[in-house]
C-alpha atoms as a PDB file:
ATOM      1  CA  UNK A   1     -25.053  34.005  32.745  1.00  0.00           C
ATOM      2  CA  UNK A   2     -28.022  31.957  30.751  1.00  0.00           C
ATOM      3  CA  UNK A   3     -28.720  31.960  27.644  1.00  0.00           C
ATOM      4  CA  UNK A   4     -31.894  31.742  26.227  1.00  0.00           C
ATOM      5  CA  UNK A   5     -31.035  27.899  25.047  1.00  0.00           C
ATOM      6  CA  UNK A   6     -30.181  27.529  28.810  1.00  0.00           C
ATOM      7  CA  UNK A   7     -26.444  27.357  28.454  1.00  0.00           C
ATOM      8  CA  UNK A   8     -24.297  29.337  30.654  1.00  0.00           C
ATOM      9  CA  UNK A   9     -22.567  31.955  28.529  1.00  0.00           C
ATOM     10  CA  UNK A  10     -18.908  30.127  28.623  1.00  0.00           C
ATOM     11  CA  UNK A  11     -20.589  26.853  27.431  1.00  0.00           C
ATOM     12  CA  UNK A  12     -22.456  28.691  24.896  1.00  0.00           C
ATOM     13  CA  UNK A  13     -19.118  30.057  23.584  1.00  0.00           C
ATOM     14  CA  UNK A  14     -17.822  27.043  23.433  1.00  0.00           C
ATOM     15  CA  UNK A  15     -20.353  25.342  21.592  1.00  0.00           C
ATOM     16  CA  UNK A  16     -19.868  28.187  18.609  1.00  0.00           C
ATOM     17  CA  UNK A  17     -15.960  27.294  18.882  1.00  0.00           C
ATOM     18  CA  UNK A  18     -16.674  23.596  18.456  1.00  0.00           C
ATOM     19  CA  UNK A  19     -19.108  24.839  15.740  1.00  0.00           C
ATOM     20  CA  UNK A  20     -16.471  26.873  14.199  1.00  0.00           C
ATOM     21  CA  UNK A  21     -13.452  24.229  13.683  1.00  0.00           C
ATOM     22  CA  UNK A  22     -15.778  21.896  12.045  1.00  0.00           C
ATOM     23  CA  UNK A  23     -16.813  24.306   9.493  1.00  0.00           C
ATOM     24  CA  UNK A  24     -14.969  23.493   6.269  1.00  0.00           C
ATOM     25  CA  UNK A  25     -13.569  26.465   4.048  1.00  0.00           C
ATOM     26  CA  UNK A  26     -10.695  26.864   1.374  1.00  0.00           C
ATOM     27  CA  UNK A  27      -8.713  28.611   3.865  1.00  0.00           C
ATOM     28  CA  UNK A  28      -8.895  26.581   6.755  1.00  0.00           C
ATOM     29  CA  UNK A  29      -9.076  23.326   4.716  1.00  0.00           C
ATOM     30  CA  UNK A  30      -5.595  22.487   4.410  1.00  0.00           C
ATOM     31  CA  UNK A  31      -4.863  22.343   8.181  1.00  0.00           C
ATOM     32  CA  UNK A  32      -7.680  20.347   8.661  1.00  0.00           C
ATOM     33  CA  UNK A  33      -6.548  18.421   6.097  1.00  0.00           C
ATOM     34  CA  UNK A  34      -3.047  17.885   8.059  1.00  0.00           C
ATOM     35  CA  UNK A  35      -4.119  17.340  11.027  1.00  0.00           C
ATOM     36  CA  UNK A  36      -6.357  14.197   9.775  1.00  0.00           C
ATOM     37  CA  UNK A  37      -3.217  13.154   8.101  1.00  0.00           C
ATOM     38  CA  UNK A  38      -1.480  13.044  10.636  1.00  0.00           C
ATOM     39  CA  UNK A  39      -3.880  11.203  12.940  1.00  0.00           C
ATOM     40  CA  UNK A  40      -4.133   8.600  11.028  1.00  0.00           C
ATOM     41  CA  UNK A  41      -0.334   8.184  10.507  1.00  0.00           C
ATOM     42  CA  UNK A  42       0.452   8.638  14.494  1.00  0.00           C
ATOM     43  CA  UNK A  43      -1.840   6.620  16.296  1.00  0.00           C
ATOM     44  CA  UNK A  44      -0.635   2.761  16.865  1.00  0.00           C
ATOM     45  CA  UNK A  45      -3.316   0.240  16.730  1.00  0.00           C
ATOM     46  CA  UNK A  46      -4.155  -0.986  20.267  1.00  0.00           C
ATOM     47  CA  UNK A  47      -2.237  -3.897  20.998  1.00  0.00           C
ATOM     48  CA  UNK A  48      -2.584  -7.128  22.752  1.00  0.00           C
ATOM     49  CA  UNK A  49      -1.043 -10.197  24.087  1.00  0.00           C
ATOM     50  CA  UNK A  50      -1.225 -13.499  21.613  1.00  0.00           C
ATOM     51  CA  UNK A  51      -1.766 -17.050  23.722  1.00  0.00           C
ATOM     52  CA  UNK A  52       1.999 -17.472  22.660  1.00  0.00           C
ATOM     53  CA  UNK A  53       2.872 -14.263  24.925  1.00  0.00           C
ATOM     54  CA  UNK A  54       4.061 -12.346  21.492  1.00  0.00           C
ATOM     55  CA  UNK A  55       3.010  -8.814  20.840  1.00  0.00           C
ATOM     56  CA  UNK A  56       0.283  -8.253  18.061  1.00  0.00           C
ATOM     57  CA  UNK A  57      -1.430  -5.215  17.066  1.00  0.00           C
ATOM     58  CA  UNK A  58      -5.149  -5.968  16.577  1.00  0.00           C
ATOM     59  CA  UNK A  59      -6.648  -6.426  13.649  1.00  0.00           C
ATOM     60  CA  UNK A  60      -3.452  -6.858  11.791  1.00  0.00           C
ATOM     61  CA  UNK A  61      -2.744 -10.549  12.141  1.00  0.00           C
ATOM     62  CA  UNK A  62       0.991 -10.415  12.792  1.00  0.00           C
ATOM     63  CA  UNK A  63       2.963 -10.260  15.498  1.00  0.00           C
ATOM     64  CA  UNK A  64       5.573  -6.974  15.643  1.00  0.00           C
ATOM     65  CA  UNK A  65       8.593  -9.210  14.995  1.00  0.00           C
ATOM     66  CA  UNK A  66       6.924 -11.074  12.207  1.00  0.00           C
ATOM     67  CA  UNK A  67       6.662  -7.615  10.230  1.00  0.00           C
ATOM     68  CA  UNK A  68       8.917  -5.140  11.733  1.00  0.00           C
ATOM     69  CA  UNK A  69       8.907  -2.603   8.740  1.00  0.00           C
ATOM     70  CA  UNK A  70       5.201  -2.763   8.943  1.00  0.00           C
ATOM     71  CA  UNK A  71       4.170   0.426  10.490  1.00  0.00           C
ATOM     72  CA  UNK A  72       1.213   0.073  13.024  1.00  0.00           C
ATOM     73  CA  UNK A  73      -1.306   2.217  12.132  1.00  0.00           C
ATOM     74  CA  UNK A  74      -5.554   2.913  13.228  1.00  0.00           C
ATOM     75  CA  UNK A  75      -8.168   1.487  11.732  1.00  0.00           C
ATOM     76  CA  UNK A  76      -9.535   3.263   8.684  1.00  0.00           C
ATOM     77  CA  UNK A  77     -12.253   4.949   9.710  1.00  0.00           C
ATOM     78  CA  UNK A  78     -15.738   3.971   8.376  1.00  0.00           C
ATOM     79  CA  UNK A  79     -16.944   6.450   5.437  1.00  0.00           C
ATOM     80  CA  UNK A  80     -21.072   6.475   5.479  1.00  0.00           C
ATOM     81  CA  UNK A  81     -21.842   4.394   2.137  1.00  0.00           C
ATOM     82  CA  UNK A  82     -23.803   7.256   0.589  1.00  0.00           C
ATOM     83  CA  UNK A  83     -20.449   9.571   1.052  1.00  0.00           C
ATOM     84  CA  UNK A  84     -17.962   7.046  -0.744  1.00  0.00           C
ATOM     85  CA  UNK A  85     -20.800   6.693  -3.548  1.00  0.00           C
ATOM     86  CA  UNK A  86     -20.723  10.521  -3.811  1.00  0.00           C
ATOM     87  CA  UNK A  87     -17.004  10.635  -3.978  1.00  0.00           C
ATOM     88  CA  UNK A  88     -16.974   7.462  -6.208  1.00  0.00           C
ATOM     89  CA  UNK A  89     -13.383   5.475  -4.649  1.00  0.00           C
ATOM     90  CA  UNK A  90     -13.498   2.453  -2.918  1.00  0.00           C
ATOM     91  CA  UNK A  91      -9.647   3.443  -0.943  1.00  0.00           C
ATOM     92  CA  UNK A  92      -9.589   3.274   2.554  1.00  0.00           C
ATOM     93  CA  UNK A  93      -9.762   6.728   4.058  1.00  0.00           C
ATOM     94  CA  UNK A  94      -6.659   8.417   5.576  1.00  0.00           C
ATOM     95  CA  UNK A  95      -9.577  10.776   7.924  1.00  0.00           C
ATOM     96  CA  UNK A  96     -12.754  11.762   7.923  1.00  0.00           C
ATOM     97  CA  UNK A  97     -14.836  14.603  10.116  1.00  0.00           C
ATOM     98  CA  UNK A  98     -18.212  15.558   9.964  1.00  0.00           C
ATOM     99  CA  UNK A  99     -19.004  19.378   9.776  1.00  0.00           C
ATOM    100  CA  UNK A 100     -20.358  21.877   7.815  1.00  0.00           C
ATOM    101  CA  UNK A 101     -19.952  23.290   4.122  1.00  0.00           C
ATOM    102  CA  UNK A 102     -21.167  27.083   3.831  1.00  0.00           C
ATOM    103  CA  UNK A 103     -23.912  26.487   5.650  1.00  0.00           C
ATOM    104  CA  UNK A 104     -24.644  22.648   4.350  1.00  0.00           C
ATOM    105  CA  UNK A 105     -24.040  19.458   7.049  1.00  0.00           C
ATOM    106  CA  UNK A 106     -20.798  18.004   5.023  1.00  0.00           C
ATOM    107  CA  UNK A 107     -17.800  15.317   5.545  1.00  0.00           C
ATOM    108  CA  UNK A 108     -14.275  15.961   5.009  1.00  0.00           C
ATOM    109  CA  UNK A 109     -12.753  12.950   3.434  1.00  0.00           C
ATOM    110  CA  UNK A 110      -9.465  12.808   2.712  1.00  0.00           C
ATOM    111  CA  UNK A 111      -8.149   9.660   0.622  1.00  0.00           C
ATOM    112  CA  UNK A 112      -4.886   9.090  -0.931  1.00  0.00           C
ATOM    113  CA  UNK A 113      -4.142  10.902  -4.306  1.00  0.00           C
ATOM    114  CA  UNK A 114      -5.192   8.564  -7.022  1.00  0.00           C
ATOM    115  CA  UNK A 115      -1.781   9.014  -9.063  1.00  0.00           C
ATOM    116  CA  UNK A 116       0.882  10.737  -6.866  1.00  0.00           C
ATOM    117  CA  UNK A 117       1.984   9.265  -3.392  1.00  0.00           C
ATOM    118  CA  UNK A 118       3.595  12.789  -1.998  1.00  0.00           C
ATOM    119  CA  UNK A 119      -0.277  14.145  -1.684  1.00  0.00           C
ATOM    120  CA  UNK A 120      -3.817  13.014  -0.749  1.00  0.00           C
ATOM    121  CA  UNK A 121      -7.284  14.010  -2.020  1.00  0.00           C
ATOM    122  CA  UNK A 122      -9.632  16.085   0.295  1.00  0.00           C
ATOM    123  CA  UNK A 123     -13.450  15.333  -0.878  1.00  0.00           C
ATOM    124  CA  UNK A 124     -16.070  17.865   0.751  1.00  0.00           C
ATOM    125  CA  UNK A 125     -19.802  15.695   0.598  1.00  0.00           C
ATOM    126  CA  UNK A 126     -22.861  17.213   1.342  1.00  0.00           C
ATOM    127  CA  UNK A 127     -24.027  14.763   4.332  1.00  0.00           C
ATOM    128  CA  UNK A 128     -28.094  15.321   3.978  1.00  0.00           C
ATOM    129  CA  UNK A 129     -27.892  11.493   1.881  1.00  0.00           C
ATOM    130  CA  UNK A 130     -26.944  10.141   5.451  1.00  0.00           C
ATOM    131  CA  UNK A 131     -30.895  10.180   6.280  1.00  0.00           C
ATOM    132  CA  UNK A 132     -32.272   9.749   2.700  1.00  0.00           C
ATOM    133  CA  UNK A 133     -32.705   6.364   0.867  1.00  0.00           C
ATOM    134  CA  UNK A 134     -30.051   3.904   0.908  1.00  0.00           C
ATOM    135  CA  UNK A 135     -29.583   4.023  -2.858  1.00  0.00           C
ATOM    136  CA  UNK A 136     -28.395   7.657  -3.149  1.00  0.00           C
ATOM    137  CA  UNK A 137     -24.926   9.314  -2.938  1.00  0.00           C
ATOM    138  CA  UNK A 138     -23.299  12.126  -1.280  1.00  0.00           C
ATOM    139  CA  UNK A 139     -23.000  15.283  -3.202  1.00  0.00           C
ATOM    140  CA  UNK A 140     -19.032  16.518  -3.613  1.00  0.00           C
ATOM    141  CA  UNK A 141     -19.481  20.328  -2.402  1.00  0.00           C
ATOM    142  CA  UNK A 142     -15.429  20.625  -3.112  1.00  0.00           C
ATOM    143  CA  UNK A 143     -12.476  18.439  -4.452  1.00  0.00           C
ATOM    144  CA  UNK A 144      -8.640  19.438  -3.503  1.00  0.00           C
ATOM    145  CA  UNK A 145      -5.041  17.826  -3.133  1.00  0.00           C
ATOM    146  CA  UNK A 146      -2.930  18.971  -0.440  1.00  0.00           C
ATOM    147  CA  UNK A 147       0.633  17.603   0.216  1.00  0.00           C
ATOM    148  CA  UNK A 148       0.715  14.378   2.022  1.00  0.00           C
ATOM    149  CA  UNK A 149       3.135  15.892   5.228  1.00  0.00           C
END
């Protein structure tokens, strides 16, 4: 069946599904949380062959053998400049996934805790400064720390 939009009702419901477990909340913010965690902690960086025939992930320089405690891990992912302004740490981010904030277009940061290593710091950022002037910052809709695991 169409919709008035023109989507058939199944795509339609899963649009508002896709909608749905991008919007951030305190309840749901902790798994969301988690699973960025543990994204960025389970994914190996590509890899690729050096001339020498040795193993390397990319962008780290070193060959697996050179550095074998040395987990592999993604790149960090890029945080807009306006949303690490807003949230006011230069630390590579651990995830981030754009959304929405009752209502508000928002990013989910999540950084590492600034003084203990067993948690990490989720940052909520309004995301409207992503088509404003380059000189302003992200508004932080909602700060919490959730236990790194």
């Amino acid at each position: 069946m169409l919709q008035p939009d023109g989507q058939s009702s199944d795509s339609a419901a899963e649009a508002a599904q896709k909608d749905t477990a991008q919007a951030f909340s305190d309840g749901a913010l902790k798994d969301q949380v988690a699973a960025l965690v543990a994204r960025s902690t389970s994914s190996p960086r590509p890899e690729k062959v050096t001339p020498k025939g040795s193993v390397q992930a990319e962008g780290d320089g070193q060959s697996r053998g050179a550095s074998p405690n040395k987990p592999l891990r993604q790149p960090e992912p890029e945080v807009p400049v306006c949303i690490q302004r807003g949230i006011d740490r230069d630390t590579p981010a651990l995830g981030i996934q754009r959304g929405s904030y009752e209502g508000t277009g928002a990013y989910l940061v999540v950084l590492p805790h600034e003084s203990d290593p067993s948690l990490v710091s989720a940052y909520v950022v309004d995301a409207s400064c992503i088509d404003e002037a380059s000189s302003t910052k992200g508004e932080v809709l909602l700060t919490q720390s959730y236990p790194r695991s």
